[in-house]
PDB file of N, CA and C in Angstrom:
ATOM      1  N   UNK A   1      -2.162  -9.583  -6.252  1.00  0.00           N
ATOM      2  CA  UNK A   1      -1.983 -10.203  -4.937  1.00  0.00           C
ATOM      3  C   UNK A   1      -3.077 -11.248  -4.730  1.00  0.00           C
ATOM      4  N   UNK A   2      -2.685 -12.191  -4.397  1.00  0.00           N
ATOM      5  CA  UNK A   2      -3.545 -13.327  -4.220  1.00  0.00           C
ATOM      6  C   UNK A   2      -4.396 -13.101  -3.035  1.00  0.00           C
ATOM      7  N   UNK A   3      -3.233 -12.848  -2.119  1.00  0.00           N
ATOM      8  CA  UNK A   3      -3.932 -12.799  -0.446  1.00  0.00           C
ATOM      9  C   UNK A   3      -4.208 -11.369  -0.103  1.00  0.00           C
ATOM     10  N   UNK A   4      -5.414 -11.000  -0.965  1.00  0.00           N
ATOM     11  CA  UNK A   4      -5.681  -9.639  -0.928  1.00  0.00           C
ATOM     12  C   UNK A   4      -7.382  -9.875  -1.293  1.00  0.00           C
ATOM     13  N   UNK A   5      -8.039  -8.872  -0.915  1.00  0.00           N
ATOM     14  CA  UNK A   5      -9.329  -8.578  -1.154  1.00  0.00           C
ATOM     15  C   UNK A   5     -10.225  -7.212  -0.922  1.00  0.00           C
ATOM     16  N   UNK A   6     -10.629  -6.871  -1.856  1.00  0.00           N
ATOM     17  CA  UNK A   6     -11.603  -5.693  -1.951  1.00  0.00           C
ATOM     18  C   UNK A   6     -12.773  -5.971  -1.571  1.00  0.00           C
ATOM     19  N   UNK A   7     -13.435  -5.365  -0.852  1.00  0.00           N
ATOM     20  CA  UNK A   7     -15.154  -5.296   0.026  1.00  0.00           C
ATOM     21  C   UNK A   7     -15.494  -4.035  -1.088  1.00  0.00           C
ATOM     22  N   UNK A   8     -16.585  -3.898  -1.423  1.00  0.00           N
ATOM     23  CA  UNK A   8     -17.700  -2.568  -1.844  1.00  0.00           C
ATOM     24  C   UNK A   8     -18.892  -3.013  -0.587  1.00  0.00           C
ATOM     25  N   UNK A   9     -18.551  -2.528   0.636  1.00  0.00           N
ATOM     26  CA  UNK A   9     -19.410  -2.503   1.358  1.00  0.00           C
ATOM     27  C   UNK A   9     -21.272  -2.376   1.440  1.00  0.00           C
ATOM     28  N   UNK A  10     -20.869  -1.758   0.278  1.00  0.00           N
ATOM     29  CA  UNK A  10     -22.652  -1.539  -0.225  1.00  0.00           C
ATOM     30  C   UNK A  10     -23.651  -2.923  -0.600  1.00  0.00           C
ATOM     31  N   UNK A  11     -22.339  -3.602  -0.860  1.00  0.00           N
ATOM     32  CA  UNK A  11     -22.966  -5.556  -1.253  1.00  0.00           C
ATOM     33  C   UNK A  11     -22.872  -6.224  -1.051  1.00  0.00           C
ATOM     34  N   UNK A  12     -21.242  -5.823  -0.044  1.00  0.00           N
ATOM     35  CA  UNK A  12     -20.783  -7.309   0.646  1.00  0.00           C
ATOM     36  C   UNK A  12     -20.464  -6.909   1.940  1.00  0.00           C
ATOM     37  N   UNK A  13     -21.022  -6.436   2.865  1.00  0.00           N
ATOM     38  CA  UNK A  13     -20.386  -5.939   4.100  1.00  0.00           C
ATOM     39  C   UNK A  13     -20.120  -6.962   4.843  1.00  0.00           C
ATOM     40  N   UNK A  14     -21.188  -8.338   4.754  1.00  0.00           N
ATOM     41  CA  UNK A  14     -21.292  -9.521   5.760  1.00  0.00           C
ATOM     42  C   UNK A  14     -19.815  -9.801   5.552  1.00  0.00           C
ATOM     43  N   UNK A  15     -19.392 -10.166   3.944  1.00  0.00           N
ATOM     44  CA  UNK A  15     -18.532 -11.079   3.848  1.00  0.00           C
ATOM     45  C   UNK A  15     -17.437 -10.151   4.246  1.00  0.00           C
ATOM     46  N   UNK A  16     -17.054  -9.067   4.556  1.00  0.00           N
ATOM     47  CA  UNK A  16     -16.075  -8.353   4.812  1.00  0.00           C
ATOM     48  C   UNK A  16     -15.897  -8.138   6.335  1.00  0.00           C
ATOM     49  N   UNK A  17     -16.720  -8.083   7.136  1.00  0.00           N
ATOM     50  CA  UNK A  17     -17.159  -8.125   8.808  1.00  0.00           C
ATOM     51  C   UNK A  17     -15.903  -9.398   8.518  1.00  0.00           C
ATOM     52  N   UNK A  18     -16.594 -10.757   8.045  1.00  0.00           N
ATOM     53  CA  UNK A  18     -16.276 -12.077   8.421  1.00  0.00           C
ATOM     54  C   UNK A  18     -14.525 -12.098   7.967  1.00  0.00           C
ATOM     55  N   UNK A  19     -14.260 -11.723   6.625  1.00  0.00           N
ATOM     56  CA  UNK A  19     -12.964 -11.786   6.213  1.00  0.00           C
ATOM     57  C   UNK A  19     -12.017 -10.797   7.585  1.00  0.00           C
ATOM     58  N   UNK A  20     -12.545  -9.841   7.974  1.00  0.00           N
ATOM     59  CA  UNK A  20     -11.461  -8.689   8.965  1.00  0.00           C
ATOM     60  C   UNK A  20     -11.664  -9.857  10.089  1.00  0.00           C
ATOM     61  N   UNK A  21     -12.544 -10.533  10.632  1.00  0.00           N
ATOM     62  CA  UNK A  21     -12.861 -10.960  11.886  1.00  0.00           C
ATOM     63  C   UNK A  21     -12.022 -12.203  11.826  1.00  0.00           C
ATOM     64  N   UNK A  22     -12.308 -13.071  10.673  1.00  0.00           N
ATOM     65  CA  UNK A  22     -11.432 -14.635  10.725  1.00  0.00           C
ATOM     66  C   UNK A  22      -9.808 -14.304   9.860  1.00  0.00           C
ATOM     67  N   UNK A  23      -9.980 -13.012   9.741  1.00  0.00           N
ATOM     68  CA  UNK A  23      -8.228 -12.547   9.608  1.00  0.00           C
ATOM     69  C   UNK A  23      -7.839 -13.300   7.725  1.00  0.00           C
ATOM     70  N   UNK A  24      -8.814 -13.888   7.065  1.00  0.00           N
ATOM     71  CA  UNK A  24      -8.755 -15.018   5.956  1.00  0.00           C
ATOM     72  C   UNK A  24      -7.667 -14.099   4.408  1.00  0.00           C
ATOM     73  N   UNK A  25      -7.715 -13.068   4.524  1.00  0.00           N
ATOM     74  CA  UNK A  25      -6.781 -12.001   4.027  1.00  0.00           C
ATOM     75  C   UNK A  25      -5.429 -11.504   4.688  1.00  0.00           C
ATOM     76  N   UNK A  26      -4.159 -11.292   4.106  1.00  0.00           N
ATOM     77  CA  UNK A  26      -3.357 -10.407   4.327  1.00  0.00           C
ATOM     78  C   UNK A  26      -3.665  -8.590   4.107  1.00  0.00           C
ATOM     79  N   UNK A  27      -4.182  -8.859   3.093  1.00  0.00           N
ATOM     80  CA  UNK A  27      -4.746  -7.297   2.725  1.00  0.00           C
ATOM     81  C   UNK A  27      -5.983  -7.534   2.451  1.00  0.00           C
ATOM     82  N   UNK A  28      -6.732  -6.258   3.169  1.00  0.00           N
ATOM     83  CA  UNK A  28      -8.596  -6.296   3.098  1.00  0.00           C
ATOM     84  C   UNK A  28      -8.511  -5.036   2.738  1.00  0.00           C
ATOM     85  N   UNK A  29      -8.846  -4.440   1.889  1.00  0.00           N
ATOM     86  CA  UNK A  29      -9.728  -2.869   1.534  1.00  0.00           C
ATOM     87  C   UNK A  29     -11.244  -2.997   1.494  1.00  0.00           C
ATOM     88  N   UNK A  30     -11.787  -1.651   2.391  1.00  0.00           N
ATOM     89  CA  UNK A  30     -13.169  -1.962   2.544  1.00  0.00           C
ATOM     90  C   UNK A  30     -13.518  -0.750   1.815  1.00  0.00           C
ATOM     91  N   UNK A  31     -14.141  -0.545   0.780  1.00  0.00           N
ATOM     92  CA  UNK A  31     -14.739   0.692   0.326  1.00  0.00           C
ATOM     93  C   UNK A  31     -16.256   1.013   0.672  1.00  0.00           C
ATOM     94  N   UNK A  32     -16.240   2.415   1.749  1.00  0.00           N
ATOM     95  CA  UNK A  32     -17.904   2.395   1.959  1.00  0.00           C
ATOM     96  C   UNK A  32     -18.543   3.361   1.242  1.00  0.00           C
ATOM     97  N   UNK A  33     -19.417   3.511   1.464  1.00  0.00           N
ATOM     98  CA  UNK A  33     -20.330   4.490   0.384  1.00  0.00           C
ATOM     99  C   UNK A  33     -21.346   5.036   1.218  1.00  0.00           C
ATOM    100  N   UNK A  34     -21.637   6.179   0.982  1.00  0.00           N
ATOM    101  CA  UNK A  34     -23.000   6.568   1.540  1.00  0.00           C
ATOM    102  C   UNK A  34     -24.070   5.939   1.465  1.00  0.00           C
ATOM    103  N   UNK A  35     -24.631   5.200   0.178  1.00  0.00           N
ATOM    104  CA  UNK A  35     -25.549   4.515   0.465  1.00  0.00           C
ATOM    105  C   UNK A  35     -25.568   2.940   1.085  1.00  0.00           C
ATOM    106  N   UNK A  36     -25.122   2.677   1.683  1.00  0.00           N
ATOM    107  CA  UNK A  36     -25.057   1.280   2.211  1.00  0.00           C
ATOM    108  C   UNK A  36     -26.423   1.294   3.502  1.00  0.00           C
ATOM    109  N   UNK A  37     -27.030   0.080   3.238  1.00  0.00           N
ATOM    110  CA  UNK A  37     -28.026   0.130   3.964  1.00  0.00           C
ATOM    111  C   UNK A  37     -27.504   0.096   5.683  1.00  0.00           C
ATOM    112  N   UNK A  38     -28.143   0.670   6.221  1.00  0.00           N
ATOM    113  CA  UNK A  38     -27.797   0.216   7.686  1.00  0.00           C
ATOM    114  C   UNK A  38     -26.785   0.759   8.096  1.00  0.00           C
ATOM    115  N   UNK A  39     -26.057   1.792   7.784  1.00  0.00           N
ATOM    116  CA  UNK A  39     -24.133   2.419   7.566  1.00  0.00           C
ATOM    117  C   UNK A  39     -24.208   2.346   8.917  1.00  0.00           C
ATOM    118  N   UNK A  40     -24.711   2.724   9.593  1.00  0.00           N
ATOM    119  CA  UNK A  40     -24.095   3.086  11.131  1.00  0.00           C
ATOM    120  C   UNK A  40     -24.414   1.355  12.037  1.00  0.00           C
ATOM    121  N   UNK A  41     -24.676   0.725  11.941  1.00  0.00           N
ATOM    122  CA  UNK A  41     -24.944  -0.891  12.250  1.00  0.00           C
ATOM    123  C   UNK A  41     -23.650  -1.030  11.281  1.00  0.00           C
ATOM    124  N   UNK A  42     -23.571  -1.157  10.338  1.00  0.00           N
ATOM    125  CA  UNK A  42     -22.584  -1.774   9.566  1.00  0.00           C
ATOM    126  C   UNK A  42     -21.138  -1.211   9.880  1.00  0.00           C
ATOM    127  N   UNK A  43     -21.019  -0.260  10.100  1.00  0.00           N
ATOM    128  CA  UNK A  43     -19.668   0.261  10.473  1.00  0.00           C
ATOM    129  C   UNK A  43     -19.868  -0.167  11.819  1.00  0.00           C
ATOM    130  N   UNK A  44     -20.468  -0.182  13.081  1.00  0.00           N
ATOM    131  CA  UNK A  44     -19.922  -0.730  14.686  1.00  0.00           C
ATOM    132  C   UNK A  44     -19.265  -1.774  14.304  1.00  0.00           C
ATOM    133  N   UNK A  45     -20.102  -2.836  13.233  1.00  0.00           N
ATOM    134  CA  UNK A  45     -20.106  -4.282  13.285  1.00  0.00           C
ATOM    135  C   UNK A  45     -18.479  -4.515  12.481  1.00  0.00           C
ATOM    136  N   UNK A  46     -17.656  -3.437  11.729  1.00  0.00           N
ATOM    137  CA  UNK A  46     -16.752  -3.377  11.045  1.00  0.00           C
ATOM    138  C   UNK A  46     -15.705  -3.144  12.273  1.00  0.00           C
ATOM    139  N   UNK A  47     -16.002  -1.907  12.933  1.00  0.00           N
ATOM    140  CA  UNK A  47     -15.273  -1.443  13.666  1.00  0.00           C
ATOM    141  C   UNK A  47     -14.825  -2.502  15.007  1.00  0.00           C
ATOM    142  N   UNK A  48     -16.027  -3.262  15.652  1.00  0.00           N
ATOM    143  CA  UNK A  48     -15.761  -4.337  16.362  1.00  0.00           C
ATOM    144  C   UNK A  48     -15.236  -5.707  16.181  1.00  0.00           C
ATOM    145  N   UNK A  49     -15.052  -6.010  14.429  1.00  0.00           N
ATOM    146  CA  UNK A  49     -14.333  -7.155  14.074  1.00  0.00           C
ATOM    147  C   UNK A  49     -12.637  -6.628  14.127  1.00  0.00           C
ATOM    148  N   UNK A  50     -12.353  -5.137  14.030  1.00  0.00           N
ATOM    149  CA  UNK A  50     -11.348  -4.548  14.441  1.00  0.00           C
ATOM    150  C   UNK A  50     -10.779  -4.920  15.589  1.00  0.00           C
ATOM    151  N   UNK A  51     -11.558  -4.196  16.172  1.00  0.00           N
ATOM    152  CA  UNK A  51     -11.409  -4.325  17.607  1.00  0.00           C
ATOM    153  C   UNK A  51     -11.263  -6.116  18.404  1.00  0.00           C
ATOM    154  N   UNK A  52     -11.776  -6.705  18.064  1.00  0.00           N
ATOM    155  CA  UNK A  52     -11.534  -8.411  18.083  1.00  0.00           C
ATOM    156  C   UNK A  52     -10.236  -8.703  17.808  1.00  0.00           C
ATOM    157  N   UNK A  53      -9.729  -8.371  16.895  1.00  0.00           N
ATOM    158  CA  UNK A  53      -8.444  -8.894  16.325  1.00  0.00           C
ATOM    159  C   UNK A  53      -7.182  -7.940  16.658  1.00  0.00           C
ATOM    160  N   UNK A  54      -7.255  -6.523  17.091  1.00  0.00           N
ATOM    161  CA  UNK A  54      -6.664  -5.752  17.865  1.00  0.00           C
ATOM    162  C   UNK A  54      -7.012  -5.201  18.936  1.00  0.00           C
ATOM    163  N   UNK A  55      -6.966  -5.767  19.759  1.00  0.00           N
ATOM    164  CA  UNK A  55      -7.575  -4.978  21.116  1.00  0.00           C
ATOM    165  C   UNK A  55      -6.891  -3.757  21.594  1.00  0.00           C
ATOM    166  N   UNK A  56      -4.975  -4.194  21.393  1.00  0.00           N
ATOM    167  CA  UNK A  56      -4.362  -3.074  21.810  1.00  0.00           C
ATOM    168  C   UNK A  56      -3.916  -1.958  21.230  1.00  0.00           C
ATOM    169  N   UNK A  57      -4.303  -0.546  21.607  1.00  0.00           N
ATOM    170  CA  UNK A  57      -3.898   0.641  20.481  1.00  0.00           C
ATOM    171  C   UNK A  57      -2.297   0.612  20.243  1.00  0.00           C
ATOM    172  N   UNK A  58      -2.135   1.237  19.178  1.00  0.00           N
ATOM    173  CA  UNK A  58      -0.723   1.476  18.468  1.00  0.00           C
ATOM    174  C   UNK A  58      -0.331   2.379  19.429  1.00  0.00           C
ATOM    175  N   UNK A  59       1.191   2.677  18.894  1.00  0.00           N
ATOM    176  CA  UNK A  59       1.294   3.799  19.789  1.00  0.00           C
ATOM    177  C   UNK A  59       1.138   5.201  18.818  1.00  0.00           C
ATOM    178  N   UNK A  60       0.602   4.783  17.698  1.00  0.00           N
ATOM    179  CA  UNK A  60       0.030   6.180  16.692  1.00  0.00           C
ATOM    180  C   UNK A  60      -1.468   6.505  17.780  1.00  0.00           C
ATOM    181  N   UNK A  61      -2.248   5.801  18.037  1.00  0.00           N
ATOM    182  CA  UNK A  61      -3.686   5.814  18.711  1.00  0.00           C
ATOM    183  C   UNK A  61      -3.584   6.259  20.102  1.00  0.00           C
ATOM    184  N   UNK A  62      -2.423   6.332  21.183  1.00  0.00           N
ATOM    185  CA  UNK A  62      -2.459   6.742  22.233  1.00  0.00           C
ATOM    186  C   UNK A  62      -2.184   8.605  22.230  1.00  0.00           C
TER     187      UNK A  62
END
């Protein structure tokens, strides 16, 4: 797949924040790991480029 991309969060979290946030993928897989520096900063900052681009819950989430 062309319009696809894998994150290893442990090395590239910036560029993966930015790819979920400017939408630049059809498919994003983010793989995290325990050791990633900063995990809990790095996941809000994941979770809120989410949240940017979906504001509204599914109706799986209600």
């Amino acid at each position: 797949m062309k319009d696809a991309k894998m994150f290893p969060l442990m090395i590239k979290s910036r560029k993966a924040i930015k790819a979920v946030r400017e939408q630049t993928y059809s498919l994003v897989c983010l793989n995290d790991n325990v050791h990633i520096r900063n995990y809990e900063q790095t996941m809000e900052k994941i979770k809120s480029s989410f949240e940017a681009i979906l504001p509204e819950k599914s109706s799986f989430e209600i």
